[in-house]
C-alpha atoms as a PDB file:
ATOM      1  CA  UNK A   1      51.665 -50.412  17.717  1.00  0.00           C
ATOM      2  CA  UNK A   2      49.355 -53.290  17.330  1.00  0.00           C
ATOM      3  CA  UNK A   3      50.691 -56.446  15.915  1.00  0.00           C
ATOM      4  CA  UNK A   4      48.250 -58.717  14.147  1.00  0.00           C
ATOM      5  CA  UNK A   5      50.037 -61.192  11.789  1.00  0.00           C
ATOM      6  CA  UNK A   6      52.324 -63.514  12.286  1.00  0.00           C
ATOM      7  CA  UNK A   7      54.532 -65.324   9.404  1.00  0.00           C
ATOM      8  CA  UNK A   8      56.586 -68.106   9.441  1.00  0.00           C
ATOM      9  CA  UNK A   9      59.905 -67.372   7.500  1.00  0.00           C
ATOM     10  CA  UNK A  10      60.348 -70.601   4.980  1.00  0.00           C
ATOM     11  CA  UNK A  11      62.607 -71.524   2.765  1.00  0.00           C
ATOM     12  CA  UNK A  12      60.784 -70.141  -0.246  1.00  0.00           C
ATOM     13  CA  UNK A  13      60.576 -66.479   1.196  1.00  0.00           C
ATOM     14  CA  UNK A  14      64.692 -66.395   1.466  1.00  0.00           C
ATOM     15  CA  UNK A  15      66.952 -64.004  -0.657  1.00  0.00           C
ATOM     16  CA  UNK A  16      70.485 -65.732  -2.312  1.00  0.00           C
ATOM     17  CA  UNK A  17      71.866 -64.636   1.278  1.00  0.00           C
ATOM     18  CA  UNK A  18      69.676 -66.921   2.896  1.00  0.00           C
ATOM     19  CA  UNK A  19      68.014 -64.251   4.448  1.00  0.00           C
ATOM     20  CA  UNK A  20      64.421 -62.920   4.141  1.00  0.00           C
ATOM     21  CA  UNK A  21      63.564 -61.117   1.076  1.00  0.00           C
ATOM     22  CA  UNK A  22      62.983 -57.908   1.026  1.00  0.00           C
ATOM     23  CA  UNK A  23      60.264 -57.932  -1.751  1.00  0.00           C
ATOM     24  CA  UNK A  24      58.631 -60.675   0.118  1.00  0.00           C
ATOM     25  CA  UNK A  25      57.825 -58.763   3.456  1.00  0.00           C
ATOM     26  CA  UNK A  26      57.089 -55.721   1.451  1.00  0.00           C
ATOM     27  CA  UNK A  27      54.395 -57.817  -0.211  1.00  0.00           C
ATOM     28  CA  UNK A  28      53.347 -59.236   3.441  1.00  0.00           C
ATOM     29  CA  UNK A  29      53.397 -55.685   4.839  1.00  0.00           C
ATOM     30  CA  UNK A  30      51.072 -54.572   2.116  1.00  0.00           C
ATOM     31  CA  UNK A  31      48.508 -57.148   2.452  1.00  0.00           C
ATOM     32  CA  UNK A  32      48.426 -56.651   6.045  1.00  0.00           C
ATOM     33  CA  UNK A  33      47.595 -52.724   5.901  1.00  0.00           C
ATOM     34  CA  UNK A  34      45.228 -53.531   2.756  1.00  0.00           C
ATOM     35  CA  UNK A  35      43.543 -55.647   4.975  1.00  0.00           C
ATOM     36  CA  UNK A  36      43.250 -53.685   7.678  1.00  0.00           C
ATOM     37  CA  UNK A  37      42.408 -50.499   5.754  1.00  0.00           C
ATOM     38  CA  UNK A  38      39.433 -52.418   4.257  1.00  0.00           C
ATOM     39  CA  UNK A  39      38.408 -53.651   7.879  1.00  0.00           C
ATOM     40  CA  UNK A  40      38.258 -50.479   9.170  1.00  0.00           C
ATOM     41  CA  UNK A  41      36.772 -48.773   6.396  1.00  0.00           C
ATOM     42  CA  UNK A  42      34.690 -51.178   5.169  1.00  0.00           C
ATOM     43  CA  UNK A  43      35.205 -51.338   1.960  1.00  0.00           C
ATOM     44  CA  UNK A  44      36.934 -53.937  -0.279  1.00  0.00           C
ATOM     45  CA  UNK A  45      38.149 -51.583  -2.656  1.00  0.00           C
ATOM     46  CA  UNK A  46      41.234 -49.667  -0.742  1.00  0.00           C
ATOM     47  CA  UNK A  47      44.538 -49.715  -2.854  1.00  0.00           C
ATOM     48  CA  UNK A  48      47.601 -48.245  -1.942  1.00  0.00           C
ATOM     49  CA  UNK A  49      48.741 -45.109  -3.039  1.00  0.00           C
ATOM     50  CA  UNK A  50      52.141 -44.016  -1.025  1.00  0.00           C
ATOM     51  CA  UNK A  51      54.686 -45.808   0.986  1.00  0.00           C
ATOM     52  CA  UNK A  52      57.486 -43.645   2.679  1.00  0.00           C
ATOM     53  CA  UNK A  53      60.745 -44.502   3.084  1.00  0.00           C
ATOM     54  CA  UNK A  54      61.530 -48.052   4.577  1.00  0.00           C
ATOM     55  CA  UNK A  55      64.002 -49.051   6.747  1.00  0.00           C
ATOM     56  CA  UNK A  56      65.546 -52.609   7.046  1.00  0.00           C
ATOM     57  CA  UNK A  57      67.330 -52.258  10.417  1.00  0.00           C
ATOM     58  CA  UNK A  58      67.614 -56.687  10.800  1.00  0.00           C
ATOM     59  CA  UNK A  59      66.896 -59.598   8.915  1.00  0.00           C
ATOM     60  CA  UNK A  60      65.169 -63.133   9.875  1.00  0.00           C
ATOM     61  CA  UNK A  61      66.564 -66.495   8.779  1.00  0.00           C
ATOM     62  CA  UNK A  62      64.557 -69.831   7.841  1.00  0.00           C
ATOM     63  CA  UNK A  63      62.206 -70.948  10.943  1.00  0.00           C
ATOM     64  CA  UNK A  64      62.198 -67.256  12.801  1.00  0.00           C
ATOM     65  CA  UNK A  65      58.941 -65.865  12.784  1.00  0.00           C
ATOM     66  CA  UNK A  66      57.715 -62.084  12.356  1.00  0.00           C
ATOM     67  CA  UNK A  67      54.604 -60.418  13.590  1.00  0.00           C
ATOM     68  CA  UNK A  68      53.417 -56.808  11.618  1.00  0.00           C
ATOM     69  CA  UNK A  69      52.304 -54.181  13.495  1.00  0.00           C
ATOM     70  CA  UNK A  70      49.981 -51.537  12.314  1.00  0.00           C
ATOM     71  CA  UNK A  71      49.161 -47.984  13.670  1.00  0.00           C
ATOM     72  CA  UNK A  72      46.572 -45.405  12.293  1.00  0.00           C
ATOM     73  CA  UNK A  73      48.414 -42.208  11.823  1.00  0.00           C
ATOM     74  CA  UNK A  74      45.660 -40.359  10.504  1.00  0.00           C
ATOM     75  CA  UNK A  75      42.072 -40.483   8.933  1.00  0.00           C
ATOM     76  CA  UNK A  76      41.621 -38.256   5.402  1.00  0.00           C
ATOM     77  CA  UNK A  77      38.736 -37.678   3.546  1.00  0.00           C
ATOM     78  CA  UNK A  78      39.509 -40.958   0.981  1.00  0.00           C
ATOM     79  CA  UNK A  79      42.537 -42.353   2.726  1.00  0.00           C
ATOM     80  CA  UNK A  80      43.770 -44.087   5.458  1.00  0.00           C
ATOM     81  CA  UNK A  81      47.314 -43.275   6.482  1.00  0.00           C
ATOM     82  CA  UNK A  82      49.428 -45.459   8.278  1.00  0.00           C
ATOM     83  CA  UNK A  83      52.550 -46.475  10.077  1.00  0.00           C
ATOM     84  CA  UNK A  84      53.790 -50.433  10.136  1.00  0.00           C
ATOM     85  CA  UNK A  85      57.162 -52.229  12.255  1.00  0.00           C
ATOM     86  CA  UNK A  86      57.779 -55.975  11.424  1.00  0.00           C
ATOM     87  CA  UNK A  87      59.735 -57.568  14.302  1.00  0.00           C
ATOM     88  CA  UNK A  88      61.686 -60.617  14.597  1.00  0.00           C
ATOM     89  CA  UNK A  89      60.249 -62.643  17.439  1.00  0.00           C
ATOM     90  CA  UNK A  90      62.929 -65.027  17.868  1.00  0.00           C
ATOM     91  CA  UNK A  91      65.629 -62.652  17.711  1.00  0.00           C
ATOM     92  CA  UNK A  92      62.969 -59.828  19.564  1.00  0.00           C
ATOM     93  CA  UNK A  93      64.553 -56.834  16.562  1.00  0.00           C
ATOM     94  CA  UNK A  94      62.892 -54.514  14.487  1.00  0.00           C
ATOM     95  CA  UNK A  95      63.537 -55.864  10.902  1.00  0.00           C
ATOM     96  CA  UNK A  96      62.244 -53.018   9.117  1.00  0.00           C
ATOM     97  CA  UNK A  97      59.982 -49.291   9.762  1.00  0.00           C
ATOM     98  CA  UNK A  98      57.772 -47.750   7.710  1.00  0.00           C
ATOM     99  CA  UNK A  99      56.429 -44.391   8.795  1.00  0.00           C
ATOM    100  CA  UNK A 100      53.681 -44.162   6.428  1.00  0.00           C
ATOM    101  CA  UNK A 101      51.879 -45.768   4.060  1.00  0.00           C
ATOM    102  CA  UNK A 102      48.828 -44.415   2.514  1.00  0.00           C
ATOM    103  CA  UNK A 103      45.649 -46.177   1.477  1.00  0.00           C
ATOM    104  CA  UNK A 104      42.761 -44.777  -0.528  1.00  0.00           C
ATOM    105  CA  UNK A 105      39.067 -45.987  -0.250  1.00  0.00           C
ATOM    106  CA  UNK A 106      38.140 -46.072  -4.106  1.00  0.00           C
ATOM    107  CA  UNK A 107      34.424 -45.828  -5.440  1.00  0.00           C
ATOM    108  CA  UNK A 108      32.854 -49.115  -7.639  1.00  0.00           C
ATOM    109  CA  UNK A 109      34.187 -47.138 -10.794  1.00  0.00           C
ATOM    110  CA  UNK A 110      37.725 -46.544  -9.316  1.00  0.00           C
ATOM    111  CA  UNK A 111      37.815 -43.050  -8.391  1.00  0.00           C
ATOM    112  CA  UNK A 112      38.886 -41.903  -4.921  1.00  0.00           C
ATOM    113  CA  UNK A 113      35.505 -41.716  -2.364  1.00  0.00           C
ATOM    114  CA  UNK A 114      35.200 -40.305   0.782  1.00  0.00           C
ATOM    115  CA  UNK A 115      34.458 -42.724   4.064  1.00  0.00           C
ATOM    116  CA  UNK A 116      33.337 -40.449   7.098  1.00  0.00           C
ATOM    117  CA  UNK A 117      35.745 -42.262   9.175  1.00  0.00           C
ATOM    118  CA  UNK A 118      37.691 -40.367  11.734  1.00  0.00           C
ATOM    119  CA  UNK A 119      38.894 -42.652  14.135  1.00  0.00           C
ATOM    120  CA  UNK A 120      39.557 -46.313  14.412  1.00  0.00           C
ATOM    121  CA  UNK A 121      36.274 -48.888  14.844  1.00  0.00           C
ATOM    122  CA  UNK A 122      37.181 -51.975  17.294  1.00  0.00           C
ATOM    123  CA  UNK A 123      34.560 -55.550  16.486  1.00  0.00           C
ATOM    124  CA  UNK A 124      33.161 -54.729  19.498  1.00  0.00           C
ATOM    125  CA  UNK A 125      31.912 -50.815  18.745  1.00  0.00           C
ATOM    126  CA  UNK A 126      30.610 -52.465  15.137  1.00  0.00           C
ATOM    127  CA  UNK A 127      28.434 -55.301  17.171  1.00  0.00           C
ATOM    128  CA  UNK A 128      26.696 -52.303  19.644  1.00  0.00           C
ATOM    129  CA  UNK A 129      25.607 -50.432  16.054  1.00  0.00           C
END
């Protein structure tokens, strides 16, 4: 798993409990892996078509601070499928699982379009093209 965010859990992103809400790191999780999808398959229009079943195993209070983590599960012929864990750095538990979620590359007129990717593309391999 690769993490690449970090957020900073404030006041505003707190449930009635006092705990993070749910709706708000489903909303960071999704920007993350829209994000990345659009990184790696360079294109800005990727939207999100499928997210399995998620699984809140922890929480994180005001101040604690969560990193995403992203993994490709697999390349299709329009999508990007992949798998995502949000930790809780201070507390070092998983706060929630998702085994997949599933992007889709999308054409200028909105229709799915294929992307001839088949594996993931590092800054590095896109700088020797």
């Amino acid at each position: 798993m690769r993490f690449h965010t970090r957020k900073w859990v404030k006041p505003e992103d707190l449930n009635p409990n006092g705990t993070l809400f749910g709706g708000r790191l489903l909303a960071w999780i999704d920007e993350e892996v829209a994000l990345y999808s659009i990184i790696q398959l360079e294109n800005a229009k990727v939207v999100t078509k499928h997210m399995s079943e998620i699984n809140f195993k922890s929480s994180a209070k005001p101040g604690d601070i969560v990193e995403i983590g992203i993994d490709v599960v697999k390349f299709g012929n329009t999508s990007i499928t992949l798998s995502c864990e949000v930790r809780n750095i201070m507390t070092r538990e998983t706060i929630i699982s998702v085994d997949t979620i599933t992007m889709v590359n999308l054409s200028e007129d909105g229709k799915p379009l294929a992307h001839g990717k088949t594996q993931i593309e590092y800054i590095k391999d896109r700088l020797e093209r």
